[in-house]
Protein backbone atom coordinates (compact mmCIF):
# COMPACT_ATOMS: atom_id res chain seq x y z
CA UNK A 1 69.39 33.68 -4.21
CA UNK A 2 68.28 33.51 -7.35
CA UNK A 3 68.22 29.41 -7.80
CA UNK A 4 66.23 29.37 -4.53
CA UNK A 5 63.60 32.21 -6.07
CA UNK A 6 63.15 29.68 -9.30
CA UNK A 7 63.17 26.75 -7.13
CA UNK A 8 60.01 28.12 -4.76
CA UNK A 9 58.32 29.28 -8.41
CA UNK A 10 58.47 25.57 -9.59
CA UNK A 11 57.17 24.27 -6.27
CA UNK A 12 54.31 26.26 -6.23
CA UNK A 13 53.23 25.51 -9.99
CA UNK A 14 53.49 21.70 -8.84
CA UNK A 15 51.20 22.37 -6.03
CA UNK A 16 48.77 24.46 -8.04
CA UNK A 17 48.88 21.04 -10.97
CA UNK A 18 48.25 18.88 -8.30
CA UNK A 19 45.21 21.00 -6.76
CA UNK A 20 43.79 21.59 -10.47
CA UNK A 21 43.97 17.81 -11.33
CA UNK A 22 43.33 15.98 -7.78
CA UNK A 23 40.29 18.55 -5.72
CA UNK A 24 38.39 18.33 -2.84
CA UNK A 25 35.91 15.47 -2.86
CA UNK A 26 34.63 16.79 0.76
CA UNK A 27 33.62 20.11 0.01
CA UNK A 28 29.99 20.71 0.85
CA UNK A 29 27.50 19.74 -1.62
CA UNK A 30 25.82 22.97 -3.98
CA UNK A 31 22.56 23.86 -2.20
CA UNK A 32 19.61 23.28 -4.28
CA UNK A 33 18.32 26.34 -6.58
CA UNK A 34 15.17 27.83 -5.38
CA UNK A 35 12.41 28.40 -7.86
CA UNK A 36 10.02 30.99 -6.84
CA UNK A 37 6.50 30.77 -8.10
CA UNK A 38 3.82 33.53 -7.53
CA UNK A 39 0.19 32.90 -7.21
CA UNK A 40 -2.06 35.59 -8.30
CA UNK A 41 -6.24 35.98 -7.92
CA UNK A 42 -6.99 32.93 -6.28
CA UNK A 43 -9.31 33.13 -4.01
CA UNK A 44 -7.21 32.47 -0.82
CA UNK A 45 -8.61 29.38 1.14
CA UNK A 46 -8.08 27.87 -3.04
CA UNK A 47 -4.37 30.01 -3.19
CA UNK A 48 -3.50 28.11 0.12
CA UNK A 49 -4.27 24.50 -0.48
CA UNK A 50 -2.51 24.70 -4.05
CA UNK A 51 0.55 26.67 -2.50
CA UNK A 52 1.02 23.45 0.09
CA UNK A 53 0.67 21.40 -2.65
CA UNK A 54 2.97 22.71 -4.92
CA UNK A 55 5.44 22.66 -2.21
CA UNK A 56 4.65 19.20 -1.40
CA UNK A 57 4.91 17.90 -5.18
CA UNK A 58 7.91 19.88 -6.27
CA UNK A 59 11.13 17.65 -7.67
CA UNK A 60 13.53 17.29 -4.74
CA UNK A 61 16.12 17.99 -6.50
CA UNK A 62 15.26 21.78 -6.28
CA UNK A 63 13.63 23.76 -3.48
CA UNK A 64 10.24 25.94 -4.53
CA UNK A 65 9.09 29.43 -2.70
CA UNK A 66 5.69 29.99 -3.30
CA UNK A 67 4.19 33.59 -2.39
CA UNK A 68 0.30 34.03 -2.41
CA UNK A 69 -1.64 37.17 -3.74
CA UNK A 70 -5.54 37.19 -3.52
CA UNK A 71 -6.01 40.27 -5.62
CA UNK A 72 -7.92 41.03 -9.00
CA UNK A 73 -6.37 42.55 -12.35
CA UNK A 74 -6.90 46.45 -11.59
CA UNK A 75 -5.38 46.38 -8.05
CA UNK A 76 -2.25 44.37 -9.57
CA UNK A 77 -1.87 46.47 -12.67
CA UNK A 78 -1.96 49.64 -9.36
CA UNK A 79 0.66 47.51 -7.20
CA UNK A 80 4.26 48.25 -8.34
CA UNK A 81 5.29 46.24 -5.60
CA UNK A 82 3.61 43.09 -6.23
CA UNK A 83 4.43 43.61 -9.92
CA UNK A 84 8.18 43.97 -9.24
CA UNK A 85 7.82 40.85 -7.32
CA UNK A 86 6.32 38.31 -9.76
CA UNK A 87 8.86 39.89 -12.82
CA UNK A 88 11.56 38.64 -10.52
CA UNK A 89 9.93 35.56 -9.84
CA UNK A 90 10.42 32.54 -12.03
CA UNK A 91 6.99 31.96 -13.01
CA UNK A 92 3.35 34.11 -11.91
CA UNK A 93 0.33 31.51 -11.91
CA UNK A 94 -2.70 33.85 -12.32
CA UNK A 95 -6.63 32.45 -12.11
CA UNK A 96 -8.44 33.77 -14.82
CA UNK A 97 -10.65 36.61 -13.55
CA UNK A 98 -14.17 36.99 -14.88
CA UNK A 99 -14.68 39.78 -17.39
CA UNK A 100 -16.90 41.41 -14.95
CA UNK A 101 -14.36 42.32 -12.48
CA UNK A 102 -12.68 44.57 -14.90
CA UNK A 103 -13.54 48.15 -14.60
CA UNK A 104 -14.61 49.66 -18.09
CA UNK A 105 -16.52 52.29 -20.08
CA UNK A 106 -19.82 51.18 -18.42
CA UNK A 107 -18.56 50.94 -14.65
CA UNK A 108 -15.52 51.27 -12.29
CA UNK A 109 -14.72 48.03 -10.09
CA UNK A 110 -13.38 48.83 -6.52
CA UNK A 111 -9.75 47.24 -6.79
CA UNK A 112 -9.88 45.60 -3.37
CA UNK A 113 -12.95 43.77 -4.32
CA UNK A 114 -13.77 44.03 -7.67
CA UNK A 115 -16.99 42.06 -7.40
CA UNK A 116 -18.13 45.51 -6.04
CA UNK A 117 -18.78 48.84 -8.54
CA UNK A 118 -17.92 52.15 -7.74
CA UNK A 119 -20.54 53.75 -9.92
CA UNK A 120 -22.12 53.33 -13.23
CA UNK A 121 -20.83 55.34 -15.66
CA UNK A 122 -22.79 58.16 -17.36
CA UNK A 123 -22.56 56.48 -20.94
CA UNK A 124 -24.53 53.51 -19.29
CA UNK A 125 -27.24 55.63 -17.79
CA UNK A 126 -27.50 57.42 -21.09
CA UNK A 127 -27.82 53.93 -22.44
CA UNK A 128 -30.25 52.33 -20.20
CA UNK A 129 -32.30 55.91 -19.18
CA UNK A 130 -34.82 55.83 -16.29
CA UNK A 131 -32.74 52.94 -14.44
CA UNK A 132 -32.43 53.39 -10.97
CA UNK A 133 -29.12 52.43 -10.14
CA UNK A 134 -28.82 53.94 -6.61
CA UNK A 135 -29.21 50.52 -4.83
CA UNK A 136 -26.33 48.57 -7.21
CA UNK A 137 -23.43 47.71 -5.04
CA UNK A 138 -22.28 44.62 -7.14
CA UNK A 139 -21.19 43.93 -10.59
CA UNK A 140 -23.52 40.45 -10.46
CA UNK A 141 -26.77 43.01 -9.62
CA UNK A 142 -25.75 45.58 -11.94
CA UNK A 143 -25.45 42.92 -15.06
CA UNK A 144 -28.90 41.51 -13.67
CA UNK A 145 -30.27 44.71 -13.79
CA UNK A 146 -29.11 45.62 -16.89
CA UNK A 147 -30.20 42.02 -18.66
CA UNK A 148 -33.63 42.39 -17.22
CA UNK A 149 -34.38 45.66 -18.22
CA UNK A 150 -32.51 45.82 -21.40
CA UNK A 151 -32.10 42.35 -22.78
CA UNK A 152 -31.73 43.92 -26.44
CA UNK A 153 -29.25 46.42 -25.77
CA UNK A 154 -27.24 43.38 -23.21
CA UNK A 155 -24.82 42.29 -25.83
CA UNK A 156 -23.57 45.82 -26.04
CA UNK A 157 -22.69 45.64 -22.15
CA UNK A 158 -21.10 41.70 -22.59
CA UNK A 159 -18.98 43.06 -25.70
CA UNK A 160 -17.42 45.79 -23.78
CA UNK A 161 -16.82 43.64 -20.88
CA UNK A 162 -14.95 41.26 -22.99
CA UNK A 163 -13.01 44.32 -25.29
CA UNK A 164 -11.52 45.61 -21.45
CA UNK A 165 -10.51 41.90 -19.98
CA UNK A 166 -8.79 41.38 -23.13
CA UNK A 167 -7.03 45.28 -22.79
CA UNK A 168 -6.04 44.46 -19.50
CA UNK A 169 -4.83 40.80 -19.73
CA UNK A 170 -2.55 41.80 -22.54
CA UNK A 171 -1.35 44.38 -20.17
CA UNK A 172 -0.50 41.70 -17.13
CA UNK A 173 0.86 39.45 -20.03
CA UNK A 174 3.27 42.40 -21.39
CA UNK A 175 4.36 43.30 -17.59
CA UNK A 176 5.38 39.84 -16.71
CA UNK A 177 7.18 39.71 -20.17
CA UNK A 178 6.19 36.12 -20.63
CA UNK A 179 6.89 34.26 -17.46
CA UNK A 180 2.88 34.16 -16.44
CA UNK A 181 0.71 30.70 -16.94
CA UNK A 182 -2.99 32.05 -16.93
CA UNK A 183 -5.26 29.09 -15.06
CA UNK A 184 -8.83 28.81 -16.27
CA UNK A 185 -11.24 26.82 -13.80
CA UNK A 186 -14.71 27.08 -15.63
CA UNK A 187 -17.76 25.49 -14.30
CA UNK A 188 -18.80 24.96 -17.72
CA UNK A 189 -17.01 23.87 -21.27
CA UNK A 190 -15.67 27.21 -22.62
CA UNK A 191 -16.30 26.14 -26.24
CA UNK A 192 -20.34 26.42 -25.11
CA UNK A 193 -21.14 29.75 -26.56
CA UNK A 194 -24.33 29.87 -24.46
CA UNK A 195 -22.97 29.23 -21.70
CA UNK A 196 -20.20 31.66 -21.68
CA UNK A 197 -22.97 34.10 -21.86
CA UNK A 198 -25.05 33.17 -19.31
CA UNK A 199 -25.19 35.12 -15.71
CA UNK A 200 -23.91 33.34 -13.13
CA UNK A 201 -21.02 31.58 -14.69
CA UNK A 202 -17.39 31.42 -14.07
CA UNK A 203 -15.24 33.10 -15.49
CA UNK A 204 -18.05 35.09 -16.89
CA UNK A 205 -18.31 35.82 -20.19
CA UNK A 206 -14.83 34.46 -21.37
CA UNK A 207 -14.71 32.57 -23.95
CA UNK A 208 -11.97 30.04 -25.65
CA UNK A 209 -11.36 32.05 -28.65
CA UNK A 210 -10.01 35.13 -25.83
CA UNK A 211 -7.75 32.58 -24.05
CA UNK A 212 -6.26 31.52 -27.40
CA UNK A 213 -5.73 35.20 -28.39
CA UNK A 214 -3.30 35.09 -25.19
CA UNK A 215 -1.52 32.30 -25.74
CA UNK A 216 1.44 34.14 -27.56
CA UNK A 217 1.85 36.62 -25.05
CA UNK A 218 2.15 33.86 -22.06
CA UNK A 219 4.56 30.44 -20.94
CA UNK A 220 1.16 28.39 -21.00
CA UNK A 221 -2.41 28.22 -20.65
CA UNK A 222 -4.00 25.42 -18.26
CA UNK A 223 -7.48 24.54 -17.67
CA UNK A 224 -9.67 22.28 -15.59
CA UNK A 225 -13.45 22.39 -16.08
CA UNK A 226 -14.35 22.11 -12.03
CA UNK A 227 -18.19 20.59 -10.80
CA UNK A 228 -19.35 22.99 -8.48
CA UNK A 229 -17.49 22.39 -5.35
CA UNK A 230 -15.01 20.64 -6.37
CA UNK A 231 -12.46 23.45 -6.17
CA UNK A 232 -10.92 22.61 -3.08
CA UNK A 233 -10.76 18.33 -3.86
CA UNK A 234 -7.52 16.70 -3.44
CA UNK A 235 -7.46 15.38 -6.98
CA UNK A 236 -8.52 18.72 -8.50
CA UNK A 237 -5.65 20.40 -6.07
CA UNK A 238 -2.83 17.89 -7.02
CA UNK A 239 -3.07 17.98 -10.50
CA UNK A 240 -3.43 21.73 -10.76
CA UNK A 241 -0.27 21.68 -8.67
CA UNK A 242 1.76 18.61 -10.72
CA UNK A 243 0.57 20.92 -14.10
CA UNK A 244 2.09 23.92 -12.82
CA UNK A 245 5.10 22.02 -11.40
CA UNK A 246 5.91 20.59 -15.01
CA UNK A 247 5.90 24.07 -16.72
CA UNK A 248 8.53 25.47 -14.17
């Protein structure tokens, strides 16, 4: 009995050498890995047209899930869910928000639509006195009204706009722990000083110099200076897409 028991043991270590140096050449091929890309602030007609073309110019050789969020800073910074989602994600593509949507010690932005105020705060009507504000609804007629009847005191207001964008894109940057690429589409060169001033531009009021205070905190920092109109191009589209493809 016991010559048969060794004899099965060395039969079975044969068939385990020969599995080990001879396997399966028809077992099914390793799916691809997915790579899943979140796209934050867009704008969403803009969010859908670079999501299909993303998916479109992504390597074959790995699949891409890309999940669209038109939202602003403050209502991500609120959104645990959304957050949890683009940590887990492999990269979070956010559109750089102008410094006016950020609510700060002059006004609170509604985080739905942060193009729209809440309410002036009581240090700005202590600043500008005798302004009417009941009328304001928007942050582009509250900063009109301000610069018209305040010009001298204005660079007060556009200094604390820019002091709480840079508070709360640090903040994004430090929740996504590095896997964010921040995308700035200007409509005007951001090393123009004068023109990162001016009402009426996009991203208003940010300027090179804040981007390049970010750029330690984030995976990369792209930017396309767009014509007016030329958002939604097919050129402008595919090569914001192929940029965002190459730092995944």
């Amino acid at each position: 009995m016991g010559y048969q028991n060794r004899e099965a043991e060395a039969h079975a270590r044969a068939v385990s050498r020969s599995i080990a140096s001879n396997p399966r050449t028809d077992a099914a091929p390793k799916a691809p890995s997915v790579r899943d890309i979140a796209l934050i602030g867009f704008e969403r007609l803009v969010g859908q047209h670079i999501q299909a073309a993303i998916e479109e110019t992504f390597p074959k050789k790995s699949a891409v899930r890309v999940t669209f969020g038109e939202m602003g800073i403050e209502a991500l910074l609120h959104d645990p869910a959304t957050l949890e989602r683009c940590r887990k994600a492999n990269l979070t593509v956010l559109q750089i928000p102008a410094a006016s949507t950020i609510s700060n010690r002059f006004y609170t932005v509604v985080r739905a639509d942060p193009y729209r105020i809440i309410r002036p705060s009581s240090l700005l009507q202590t600043i500008y006195n005798g302004v009417d504000f009941s009328g304001v609804r928007t942050t582009d007629e509250l900063l009109s009204l301000l610069h018209a009847k305040g010009p001298d005191k204005f660079d007060v207001v556009r200094n604390e706009l820019r002091d709480a964008w840079i508070a709360r894109m640090r903040s994004v940057a430090t929740e996504l722990r590095g896997k964010l690429v921040l995308v700035a589409l200007p409509n005007h060169s951001l090393d123009d000083a004068a023109a990162c001033d001016a009402l009426g531009n996009e991203p208003l009021f940010v300027t090179r110099a804040m981007l390049a205070g970010l750029k330690s905190l984030v995976k990369d920092v792209l930017e396309m200076e767009i014509v007016s109109g030329d958002l939604l191009s097919s050129a402008v589209v595919d090569e914001l897409a192929e940029a965002i493809n190459k730092v995944i």
